[in-house]
C-alpha atoms as a PDB file:
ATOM      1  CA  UNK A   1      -6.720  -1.986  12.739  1.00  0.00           C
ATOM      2  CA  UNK A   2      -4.505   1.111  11.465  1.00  0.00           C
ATOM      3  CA  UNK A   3      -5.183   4.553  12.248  1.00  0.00           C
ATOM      4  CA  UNK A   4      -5.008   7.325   9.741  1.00  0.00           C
ATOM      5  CA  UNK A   5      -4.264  10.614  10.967  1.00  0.00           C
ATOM      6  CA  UNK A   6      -5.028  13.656   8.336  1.00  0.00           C
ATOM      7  CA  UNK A   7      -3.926  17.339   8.729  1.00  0.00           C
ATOM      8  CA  UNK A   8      -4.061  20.612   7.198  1.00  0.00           C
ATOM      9  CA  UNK A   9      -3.606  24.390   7.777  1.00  0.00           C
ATOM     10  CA  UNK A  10      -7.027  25.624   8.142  1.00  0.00           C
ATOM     11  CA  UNK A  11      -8.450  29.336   6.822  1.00  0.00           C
ATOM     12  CA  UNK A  12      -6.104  31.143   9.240  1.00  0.00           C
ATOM     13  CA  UNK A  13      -3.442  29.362   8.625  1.00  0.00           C
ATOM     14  CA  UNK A  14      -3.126  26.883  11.887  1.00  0.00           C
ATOM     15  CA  UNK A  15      -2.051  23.048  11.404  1.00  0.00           C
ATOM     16  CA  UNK A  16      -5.295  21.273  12.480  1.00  0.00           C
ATOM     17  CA  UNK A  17      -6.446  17.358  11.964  1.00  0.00           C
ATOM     18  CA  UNK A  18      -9.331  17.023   9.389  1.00  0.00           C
ATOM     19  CA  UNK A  19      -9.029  13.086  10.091  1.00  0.00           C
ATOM     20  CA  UNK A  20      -8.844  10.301  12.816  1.00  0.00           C
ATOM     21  CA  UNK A  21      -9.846   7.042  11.723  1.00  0.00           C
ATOM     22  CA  UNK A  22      -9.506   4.185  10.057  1.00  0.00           C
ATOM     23  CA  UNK A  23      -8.998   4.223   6.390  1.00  0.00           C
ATOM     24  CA  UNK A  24     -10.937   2.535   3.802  1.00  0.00           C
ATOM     25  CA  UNK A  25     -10.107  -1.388   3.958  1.00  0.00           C
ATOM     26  CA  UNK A  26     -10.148  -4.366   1.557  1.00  0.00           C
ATOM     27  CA  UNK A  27     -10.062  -7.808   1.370  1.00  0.00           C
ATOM     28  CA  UNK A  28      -9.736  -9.511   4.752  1.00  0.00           C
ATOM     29  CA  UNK A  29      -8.665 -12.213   7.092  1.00  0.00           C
ATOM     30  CA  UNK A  30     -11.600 -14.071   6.110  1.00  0.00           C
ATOM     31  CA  UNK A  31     -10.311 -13.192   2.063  1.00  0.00           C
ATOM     32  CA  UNK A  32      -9.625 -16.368   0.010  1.00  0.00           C
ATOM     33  CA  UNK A  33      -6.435 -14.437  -0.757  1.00  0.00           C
ATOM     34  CA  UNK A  34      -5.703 -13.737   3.830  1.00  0.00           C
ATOM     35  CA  UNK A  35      -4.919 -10.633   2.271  1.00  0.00           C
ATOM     36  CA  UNK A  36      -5.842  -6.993   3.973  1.00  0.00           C
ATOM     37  CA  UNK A  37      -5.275  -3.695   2.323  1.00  0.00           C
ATOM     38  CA  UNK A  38      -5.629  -0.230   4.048  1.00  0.00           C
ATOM     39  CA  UNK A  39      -5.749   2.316   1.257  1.00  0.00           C
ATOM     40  CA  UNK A  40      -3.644   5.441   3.153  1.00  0.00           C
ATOM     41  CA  UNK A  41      -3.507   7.862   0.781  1.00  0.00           C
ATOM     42  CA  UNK A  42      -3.774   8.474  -2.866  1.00  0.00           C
ATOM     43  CA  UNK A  43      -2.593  11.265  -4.898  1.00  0.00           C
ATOM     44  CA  UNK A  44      -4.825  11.781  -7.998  1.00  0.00           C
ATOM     45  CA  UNK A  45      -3.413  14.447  -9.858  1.00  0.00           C
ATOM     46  CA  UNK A  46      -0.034  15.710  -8.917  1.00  0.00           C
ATOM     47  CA  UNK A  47       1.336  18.082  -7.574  1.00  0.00           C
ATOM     48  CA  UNK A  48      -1.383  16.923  -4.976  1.00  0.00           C
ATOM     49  CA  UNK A  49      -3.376  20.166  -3.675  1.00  0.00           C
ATOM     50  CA  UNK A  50      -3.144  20.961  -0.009  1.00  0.00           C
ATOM     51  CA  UNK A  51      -6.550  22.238   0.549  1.00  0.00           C
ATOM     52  CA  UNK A  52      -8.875  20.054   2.692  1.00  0.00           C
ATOM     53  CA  UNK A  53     -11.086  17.926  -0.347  1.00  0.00           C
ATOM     54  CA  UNK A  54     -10.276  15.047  -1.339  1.00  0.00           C
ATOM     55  CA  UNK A  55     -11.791  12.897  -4.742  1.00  0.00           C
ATOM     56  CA  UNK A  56     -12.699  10.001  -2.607  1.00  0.00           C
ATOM     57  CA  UNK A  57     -15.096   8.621  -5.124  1.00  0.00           C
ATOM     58  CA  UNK A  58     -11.617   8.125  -7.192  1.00  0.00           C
ATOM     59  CA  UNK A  59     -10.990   4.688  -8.401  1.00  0.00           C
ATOM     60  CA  UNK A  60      -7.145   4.957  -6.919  1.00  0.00           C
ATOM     61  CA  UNK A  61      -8.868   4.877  -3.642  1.00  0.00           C
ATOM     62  CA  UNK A  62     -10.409   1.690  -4.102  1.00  0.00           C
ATOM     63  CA  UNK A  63      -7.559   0.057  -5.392  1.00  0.00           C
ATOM     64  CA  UNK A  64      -8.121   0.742  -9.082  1.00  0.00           C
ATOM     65  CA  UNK A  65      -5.572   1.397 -10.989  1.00  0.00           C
ATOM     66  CA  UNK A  66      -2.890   4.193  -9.765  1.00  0.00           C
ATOM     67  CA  UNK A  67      -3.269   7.079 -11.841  1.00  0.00           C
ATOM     68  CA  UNK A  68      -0.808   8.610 -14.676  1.00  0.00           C
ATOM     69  CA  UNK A  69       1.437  11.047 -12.931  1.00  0.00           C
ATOM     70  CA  UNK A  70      -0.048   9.945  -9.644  1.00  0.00           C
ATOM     71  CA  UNK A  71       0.585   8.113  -6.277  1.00  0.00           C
ATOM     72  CA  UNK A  72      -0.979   5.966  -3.494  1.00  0.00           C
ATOM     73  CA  UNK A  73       0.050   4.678  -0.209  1.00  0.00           C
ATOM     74  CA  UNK A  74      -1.167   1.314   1.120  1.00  0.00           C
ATOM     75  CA  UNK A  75      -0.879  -0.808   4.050  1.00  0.00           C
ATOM     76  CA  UNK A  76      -0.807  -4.449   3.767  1.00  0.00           C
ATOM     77  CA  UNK A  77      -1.306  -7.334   6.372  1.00  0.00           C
ATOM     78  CA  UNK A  78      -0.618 -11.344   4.419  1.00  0.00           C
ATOM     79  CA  UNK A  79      -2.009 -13.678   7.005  1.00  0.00           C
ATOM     80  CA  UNK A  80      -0.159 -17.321   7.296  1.00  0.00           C
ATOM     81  CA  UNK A  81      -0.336 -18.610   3.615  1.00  0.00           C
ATOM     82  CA  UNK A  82      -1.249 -16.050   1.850  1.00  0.00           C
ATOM     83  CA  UNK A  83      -0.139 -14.860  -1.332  1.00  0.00           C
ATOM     84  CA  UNK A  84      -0.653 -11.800  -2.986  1.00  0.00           C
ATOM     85  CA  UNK A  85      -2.062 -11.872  -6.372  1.00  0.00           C
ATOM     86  CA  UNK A  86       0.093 -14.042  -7.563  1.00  0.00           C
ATOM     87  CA  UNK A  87       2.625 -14.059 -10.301  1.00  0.00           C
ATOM     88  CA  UNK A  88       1.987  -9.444 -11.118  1.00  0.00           C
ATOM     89  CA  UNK A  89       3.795  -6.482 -12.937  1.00  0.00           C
ATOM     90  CA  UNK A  90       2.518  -3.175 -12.405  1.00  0.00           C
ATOM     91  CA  UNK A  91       3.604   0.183 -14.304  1.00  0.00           C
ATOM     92  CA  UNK A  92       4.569   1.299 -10.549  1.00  0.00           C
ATOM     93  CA  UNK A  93       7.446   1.747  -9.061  1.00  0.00           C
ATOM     94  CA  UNK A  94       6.833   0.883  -5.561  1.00  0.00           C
ATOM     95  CA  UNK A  95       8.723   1.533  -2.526  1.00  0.00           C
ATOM     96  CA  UNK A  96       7.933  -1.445   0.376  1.00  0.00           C
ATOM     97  CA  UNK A  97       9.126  -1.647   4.043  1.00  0.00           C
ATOM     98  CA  UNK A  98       7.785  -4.906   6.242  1.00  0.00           C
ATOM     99  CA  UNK A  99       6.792  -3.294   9.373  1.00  0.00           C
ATOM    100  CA  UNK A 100       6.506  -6.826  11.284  1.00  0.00           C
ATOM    101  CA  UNK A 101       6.684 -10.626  10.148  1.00  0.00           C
ATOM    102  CA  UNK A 102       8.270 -11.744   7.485  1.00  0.00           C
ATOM    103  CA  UNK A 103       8.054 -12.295   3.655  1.00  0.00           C
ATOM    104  CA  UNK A 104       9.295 -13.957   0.996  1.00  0.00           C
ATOM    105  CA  UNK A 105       9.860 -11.735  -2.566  1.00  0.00           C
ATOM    106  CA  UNK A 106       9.371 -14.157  -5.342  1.00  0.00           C
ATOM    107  CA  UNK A 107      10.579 -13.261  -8.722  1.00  0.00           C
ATOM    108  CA  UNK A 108       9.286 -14.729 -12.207  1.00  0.00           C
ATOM    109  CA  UNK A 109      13.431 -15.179 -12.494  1.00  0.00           C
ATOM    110  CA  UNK A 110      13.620 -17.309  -9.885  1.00  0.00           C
ATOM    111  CA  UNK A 111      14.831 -15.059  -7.472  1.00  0.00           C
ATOM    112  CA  UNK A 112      13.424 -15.021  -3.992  1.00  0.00           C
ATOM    113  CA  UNK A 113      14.175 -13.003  -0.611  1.00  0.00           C
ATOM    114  CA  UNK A 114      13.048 -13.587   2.914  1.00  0.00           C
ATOM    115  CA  UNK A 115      12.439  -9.883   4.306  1.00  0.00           C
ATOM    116  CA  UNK A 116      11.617  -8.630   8.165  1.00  0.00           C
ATOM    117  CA  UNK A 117      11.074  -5.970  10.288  1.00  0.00           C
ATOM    118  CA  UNK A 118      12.741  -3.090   9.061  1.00  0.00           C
ATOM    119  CA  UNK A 119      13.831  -4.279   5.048  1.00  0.00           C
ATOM    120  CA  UNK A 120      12.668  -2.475   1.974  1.00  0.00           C
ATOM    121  CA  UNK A 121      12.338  -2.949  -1.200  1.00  0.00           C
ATOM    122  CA  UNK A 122      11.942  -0.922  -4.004  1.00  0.00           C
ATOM    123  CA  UNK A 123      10.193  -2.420  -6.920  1.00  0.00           C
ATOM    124  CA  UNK A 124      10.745  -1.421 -10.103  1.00  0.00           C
ATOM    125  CA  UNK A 125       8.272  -3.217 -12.928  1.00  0.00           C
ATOM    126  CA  UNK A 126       9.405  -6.593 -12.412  1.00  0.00           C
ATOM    127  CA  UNK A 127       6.960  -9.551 -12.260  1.00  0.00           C
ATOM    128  CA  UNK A 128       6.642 -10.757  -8.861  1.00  0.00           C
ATOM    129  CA  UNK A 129       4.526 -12.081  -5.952  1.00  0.00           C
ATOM    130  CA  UNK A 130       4.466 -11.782  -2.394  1.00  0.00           C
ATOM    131  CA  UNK A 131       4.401 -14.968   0.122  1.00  0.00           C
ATOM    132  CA  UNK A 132       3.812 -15.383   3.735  1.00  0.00           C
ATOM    133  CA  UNK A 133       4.801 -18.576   4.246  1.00  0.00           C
ATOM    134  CA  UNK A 134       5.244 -17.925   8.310  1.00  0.00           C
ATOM    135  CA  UNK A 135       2.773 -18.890  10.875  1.00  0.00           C
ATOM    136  CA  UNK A 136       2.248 -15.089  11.946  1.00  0.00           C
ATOM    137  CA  UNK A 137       0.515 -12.104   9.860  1.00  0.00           C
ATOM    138  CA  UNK A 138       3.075  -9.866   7.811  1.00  0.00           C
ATOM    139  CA  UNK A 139       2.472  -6.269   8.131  1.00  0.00           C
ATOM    140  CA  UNK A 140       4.013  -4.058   5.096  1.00  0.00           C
ATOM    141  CA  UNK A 141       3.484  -0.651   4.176  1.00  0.00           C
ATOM    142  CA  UNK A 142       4.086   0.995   0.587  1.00  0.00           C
ATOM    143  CA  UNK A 143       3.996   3.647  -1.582  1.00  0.00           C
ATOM    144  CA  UNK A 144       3.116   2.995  -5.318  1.00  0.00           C
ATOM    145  CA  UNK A 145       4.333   6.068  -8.022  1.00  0.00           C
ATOM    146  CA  UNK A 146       3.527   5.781 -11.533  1.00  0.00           C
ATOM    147  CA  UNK A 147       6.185   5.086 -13.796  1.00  0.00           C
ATOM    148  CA  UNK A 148       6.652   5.602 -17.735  1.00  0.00           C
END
């Protein structure tokens, strides 16, 4: 499970946490695609305002589409054999680090990249898919910014 940890300065000005939980969560182990997604954060309309409400009920926090101008953070566990939505292009550009496990980056071109612990990728349009094709979960977090 992954903890989210949310702070802010409250009315006099002191750094306190608003949140300590787990974030909203989709798909599953049990998911015909062994795919898990913790939505982090999502910015809906930048520059992001630092007061304490959020737009929850925003589509970007149910993994919608991200919005124009705007960001969102995800983490992402593949179980063995999964594969992530297949063959995809977003209008994103993405920036993804594998926190544990491995991966394999597969490109429409025919490209593909085993990644671990550590490796990042930054994604920039081009159609591709994501394969665990390890016997242990892979654990990845990243950001996803709009792009024109």
């Amino acid at each position: 499970m992954v903890r989210r940890v949310v702070t802010i300065d409250d009315d006099e000005g002191r750094g306190v946490v608003v949140s300590d939980g787990a974030p909203a969560m989709f798909g599953g182990a049990d998911s015909a695609e062994g795919v898990e997604i913790a939505v982090m954060w999502a910015i809906t309309d930048p520059p992001p305002e630092l007061g304490p409400s959020v737009d929850s009920d925003h589509p970007a926090w149910n993994l919608g589409p991200v919005p124009v101008g705007g960001a969102r953070w995800t983490m992402l566990t593949l179980h063995p054999g999964a594969r992530a939505r297949g063959m995809h292009r977003t209008q994103t550009i993405d920036f993804v680090q594998v926190i544990s496990g491995e991966i394999f980056l597969v490109l429409s071109g025919g490209d593909e990249r085993r990644l671990g612990p550590g490796d990042a990728v930054v994604q920039r349009g081009a159609t591709h898919s994501w394969e665990n094709r390890s016997d242990q979960p892979c654990v990845m977090s990243a950001i996803m910014m709009t792009a024109r």
